[in-house]
C-alpha atoms as a PDB file:
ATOM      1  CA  UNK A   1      67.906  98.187  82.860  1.00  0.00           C
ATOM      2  CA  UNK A   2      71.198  96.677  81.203  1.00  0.00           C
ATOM      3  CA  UNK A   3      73.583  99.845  81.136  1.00  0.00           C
ATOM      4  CA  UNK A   4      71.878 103.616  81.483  1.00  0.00           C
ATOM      5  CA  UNK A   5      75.332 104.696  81.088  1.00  0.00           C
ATOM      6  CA  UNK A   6      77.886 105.682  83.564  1.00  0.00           C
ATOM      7  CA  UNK A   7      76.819 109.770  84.596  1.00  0.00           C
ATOM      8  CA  UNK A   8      78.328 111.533  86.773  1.00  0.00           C
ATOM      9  CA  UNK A   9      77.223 111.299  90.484  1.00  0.00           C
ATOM     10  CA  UNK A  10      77.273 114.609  93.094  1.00  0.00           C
ATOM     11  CA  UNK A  11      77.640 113.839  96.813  1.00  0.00           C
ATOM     12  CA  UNK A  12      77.423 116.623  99.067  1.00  0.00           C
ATOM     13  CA  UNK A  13      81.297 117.015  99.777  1.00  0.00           C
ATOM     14  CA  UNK A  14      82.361 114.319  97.066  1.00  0.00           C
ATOM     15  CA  UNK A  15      81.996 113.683  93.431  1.00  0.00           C
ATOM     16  CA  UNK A  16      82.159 110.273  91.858  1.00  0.00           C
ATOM     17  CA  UNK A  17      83.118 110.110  87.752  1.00  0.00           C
ATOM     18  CA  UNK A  18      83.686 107.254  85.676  1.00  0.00           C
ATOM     19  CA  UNK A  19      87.932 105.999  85.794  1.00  0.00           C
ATOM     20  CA  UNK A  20      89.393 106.621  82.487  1.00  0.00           C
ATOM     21  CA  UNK A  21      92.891 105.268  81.360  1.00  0.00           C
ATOM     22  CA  UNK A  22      94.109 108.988  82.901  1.00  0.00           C
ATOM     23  CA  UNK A  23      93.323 107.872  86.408  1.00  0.00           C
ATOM     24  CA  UNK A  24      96.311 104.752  85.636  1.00  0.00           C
ATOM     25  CA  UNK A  25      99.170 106.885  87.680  1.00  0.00           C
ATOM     26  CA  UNK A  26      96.795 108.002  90.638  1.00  0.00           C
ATOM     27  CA  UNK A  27      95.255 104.483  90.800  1.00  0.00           C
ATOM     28  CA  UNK A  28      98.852 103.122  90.769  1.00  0.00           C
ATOM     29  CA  UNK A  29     100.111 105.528  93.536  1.00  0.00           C
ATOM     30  CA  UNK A  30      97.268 104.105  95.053  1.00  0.00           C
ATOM     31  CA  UNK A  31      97.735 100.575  95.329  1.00  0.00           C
ATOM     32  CA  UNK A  32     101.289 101.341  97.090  1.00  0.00           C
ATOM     33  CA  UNK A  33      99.298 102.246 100.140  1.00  0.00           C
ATOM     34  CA  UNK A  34      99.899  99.173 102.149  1.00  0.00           C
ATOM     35  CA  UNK A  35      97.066 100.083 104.861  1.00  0.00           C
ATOM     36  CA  UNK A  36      94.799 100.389 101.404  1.00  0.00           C
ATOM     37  CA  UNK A  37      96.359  97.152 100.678  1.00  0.00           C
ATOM     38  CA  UNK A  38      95.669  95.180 104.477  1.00  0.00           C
ATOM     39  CA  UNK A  39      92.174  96.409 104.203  1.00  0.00           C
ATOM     40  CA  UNK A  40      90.904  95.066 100.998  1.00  0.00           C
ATOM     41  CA  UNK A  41      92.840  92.081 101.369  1.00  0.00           C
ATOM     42  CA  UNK A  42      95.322  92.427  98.677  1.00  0.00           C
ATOM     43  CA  UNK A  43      98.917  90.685  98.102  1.00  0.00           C
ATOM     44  CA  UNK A  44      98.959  90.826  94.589  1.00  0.00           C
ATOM     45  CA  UNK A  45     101.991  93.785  93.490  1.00  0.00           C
ATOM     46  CA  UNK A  46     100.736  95.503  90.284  1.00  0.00           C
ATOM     47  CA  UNK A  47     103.027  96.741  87.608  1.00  0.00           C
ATOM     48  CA  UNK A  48     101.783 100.148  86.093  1.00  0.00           C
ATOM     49  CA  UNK A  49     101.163  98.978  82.801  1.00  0.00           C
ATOM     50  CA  UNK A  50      98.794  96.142  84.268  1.00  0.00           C
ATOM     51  CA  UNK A  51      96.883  99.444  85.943  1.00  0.00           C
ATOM     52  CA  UNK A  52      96.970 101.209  82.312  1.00  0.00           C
ATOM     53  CA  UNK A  53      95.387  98.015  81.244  1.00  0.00           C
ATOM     54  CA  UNK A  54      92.954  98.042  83.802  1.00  0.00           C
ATOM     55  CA  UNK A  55      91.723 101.707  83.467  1.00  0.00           C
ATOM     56  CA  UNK A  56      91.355 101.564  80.199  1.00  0.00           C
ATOM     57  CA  UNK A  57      89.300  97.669  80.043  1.00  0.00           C
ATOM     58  CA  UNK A  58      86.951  99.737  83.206  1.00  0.00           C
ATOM     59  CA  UNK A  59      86.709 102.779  81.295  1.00  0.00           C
ATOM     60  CA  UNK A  60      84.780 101.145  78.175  1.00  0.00           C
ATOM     61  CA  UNK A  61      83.226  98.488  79.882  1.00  0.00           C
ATOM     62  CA  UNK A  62      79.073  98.222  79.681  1.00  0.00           C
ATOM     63  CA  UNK A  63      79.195  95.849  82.606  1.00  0.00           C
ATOM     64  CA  UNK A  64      80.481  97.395  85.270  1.00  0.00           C
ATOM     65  CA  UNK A  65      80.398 101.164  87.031  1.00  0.00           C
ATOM     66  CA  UNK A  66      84.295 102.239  87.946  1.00  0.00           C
ATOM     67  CA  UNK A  67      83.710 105.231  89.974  1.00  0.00           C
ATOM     68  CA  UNK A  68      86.831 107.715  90.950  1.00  0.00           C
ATOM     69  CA  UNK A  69      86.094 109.184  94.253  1.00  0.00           C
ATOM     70  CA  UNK A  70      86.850 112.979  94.095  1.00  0.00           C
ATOM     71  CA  UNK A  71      87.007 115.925  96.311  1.00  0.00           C
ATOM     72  CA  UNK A  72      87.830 118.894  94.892  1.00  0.00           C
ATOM     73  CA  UNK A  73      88.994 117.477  91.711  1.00  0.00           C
ATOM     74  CA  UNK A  74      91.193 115.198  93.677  1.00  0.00           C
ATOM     75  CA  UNK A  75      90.758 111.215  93.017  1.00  0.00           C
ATOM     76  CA  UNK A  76      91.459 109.467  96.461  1.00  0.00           C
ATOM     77  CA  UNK A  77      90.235 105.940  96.001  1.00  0.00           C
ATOM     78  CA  UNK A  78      87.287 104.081  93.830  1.00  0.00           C
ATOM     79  CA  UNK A  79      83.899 102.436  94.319  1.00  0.00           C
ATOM     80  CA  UNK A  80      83.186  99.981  91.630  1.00  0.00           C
ATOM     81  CA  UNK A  81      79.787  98.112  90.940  1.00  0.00           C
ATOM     82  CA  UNK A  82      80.427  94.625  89.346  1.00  0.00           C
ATOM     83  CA  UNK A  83      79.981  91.062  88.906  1.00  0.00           C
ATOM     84  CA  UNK A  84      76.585  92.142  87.604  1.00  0.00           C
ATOM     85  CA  UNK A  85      74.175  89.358  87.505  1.00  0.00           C
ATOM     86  CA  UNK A  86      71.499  90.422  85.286  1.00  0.00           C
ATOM     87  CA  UNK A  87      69.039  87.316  85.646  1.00  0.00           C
ATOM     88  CA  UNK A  88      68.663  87.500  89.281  1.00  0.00           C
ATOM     89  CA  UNK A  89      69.241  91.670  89.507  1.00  0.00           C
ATOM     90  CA  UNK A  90      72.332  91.559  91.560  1.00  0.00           C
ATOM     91  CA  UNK A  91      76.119  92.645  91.915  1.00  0.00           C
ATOM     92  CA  UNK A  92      78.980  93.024  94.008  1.00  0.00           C
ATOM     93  CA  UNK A  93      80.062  96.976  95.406  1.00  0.00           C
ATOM     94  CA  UNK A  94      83.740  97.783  96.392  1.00  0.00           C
ATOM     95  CA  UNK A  95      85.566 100.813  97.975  1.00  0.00           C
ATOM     96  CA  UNK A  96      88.777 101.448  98.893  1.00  0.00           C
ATOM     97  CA  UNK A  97      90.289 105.278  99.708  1.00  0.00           C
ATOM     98  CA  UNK A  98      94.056 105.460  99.333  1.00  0.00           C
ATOM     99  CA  UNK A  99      94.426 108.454 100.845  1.00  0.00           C
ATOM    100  CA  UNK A 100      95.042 108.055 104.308  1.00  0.00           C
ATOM    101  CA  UNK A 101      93.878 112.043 105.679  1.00  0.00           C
ATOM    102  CA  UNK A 102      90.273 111.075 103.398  1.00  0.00           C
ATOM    103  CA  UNK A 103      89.873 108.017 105.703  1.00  0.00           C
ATOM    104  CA  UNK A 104      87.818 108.545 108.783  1.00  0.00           C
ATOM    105  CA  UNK A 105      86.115 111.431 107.368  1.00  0.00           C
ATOM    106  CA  UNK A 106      82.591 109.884 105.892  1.00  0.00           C
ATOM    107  CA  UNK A 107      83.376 109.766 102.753  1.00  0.00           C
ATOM    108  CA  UNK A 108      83.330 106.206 102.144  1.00  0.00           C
ATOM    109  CA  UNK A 109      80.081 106.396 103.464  1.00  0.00           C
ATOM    110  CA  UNK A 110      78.528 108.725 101.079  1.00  0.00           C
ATOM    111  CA  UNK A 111      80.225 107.170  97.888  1.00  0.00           C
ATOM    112  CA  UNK A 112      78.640 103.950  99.110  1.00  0.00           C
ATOM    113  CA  UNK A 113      75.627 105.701  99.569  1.00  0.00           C
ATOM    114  CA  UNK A 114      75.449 107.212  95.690  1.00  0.00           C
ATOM    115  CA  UNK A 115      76.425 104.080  94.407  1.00  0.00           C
ATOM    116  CA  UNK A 116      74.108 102.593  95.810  1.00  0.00           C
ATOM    117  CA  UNK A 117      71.540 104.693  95.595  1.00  0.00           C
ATOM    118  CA  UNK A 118      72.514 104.700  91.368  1.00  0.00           C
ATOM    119  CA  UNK A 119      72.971 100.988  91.471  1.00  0.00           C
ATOM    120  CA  UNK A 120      69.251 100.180  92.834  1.00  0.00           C
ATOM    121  CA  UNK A 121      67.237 103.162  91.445  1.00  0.00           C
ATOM    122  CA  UNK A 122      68.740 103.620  88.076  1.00  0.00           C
ATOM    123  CA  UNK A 123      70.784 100.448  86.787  1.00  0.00           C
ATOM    124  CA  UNK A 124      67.447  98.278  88.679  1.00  0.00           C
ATOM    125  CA  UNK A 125      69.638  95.971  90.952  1.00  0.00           C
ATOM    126  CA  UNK A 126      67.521  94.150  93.509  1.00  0.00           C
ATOM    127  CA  UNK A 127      70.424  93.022  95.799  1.00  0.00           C
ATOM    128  CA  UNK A 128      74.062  94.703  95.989  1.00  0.00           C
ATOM    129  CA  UNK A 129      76.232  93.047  98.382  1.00  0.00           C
ATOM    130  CA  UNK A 130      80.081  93.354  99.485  1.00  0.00           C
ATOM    131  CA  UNK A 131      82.761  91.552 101.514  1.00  0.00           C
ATOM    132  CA  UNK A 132      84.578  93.237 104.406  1.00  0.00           C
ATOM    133  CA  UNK A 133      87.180  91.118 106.766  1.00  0.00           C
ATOM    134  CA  UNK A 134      86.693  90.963 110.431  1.00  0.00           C
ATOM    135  CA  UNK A 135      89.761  93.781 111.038  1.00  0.00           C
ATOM    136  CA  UNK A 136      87.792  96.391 109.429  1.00  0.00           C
ATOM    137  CA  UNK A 137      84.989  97.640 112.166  1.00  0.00           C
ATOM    138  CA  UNK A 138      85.340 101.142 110.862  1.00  0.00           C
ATOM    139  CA  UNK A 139      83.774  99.724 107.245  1.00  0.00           C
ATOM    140  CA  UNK A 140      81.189  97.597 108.408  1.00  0.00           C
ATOM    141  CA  UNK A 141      79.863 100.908 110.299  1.00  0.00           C
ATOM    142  CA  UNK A 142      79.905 102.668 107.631  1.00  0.00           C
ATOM    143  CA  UNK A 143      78.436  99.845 105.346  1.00  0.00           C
ATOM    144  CA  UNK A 144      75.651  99.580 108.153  1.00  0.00           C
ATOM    145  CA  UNK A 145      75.107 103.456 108.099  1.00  0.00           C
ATOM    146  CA  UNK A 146      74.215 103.120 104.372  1.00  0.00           C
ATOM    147  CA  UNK A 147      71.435 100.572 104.857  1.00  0.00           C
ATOM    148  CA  UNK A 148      73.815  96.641 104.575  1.00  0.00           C
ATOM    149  CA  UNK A 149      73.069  93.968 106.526  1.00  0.00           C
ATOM    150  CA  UNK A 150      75.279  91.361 107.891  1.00  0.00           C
ATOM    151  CA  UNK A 151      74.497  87.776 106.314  1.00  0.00           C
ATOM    152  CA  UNK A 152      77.147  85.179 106.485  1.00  0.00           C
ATOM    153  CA  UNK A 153      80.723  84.942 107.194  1.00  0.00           C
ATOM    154  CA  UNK A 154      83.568  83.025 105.061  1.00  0.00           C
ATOM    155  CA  UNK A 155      85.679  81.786 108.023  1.00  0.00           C
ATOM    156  CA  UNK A 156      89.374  81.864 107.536  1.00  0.00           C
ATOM    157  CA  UNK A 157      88.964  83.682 104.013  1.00  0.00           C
ATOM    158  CA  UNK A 158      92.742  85.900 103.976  1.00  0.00           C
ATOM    159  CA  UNK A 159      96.086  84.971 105.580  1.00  0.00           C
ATOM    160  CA  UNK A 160      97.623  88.162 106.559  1.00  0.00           C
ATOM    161  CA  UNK A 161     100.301  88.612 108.393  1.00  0.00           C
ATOM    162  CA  UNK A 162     100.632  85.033 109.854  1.00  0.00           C
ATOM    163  CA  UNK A 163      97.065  85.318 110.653  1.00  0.00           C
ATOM    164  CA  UNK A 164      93.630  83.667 109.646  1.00  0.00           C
ATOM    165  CA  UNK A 165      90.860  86.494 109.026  1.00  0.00           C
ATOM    166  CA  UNK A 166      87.059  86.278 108.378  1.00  0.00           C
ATOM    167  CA  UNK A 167      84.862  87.829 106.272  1.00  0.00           C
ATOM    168  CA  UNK A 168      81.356  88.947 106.521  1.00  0.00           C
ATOM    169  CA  UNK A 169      79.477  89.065 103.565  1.00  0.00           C
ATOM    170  CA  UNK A 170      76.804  92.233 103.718  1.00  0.00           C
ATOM    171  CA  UNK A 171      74.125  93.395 101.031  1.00  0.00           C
ATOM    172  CA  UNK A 172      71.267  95.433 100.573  1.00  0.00           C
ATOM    173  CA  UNK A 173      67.963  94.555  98.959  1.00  0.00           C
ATOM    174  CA  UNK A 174      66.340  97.122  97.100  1.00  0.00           C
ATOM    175  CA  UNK A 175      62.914  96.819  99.136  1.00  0.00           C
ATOM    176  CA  UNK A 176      65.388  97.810 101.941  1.00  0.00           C
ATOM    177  CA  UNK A 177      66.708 100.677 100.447  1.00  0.00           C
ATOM    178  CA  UNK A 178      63.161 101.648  99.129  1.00  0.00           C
ATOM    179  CA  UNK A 179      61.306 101.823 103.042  1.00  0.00           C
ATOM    180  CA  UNK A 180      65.496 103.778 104.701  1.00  0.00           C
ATOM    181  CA  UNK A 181      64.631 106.344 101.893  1.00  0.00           C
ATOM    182  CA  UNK A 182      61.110 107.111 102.269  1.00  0.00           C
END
């Protein structure tokens, strides 16, 4: 299925909604959290009109699922389903949480989870996979929790901090998912 459209998923303590060019100052805030930043391996700085760009390209794109993570009406970070690959069923899943008191907490975990969930029953992916470095243990946990297997690693793929760190590539299959949910 190309695009069912991007609802609305309910968690059981979290809600995940599709960014819109409103979520720009929150997202921005966001991407000044440099622990936010170590994690997902990013050095680029952002200007906030580059995130007003951004929220508003995600928030009318048919090719992609930008999710706000939400408690209590509260965005505090984003799971986003791209790099769809149509022919072979397939795409790439991302999380971050900016706000350090929601880390630690599951929540990651369960907006993983309804992702997905929503990316393999409803959009019809057959693989989802994801990158995590080497100084995350806390992510591949919680990436392991949801059903991801380890398959690879990129040695040497970031230079932070004077220092060379891998990455382990992870995915899910859908006949995977399929047998942990029965």
């Amino acid at each position: 299925m190309r695009n069912p459209g991007k609802p609305v998923l309910h968690g059981e303590r979290i809600t995940l909604r599709p960014v819109t060019a409103d979520d720009a100052d929150v997202m921005f805030a966001g991407l000044e959290d440099e622990e936010s930043n170590r994690l997902t391996g990013t050095h680029e700085i952002f200007t906030a009109k580059r995130v007003e760009k951004h929220c508003a390209m995600v928030a009318a794109a048919e090719d992609r699922w930008d999710y706000a993570i939400e408690i209590n009406g509260k965005m505090v970070g984003e799971v986003v389903l791209n790099e769809i690959d149509w022919d072979n069923r397939s795409a790439n899943i991302r999380i971050v949480i900016w706000e350090p008191a929601s880390r630690n907490t599951g929540l990651g975990t369960e907006a993983m989870r309804l992702l997905t969930k929503f990316g393999i029953e409803e959009v019809g992916l057959h693989r989802i996979e994801l990158g995590v470095y080497a100084f995350n243990p806390r992510a591949i946990r919680s990436y392991e929790k949801v059903g991801y297997k380890l398959e690879g690693t990129r040695r040497d793929a970031l230079y932070w901090d004077g220092e060379w760190i891998d990455s382990f590539t992870m995915a899910v299959l859908a006949p995977e998912w399929e047998a942990s949910a029965a």
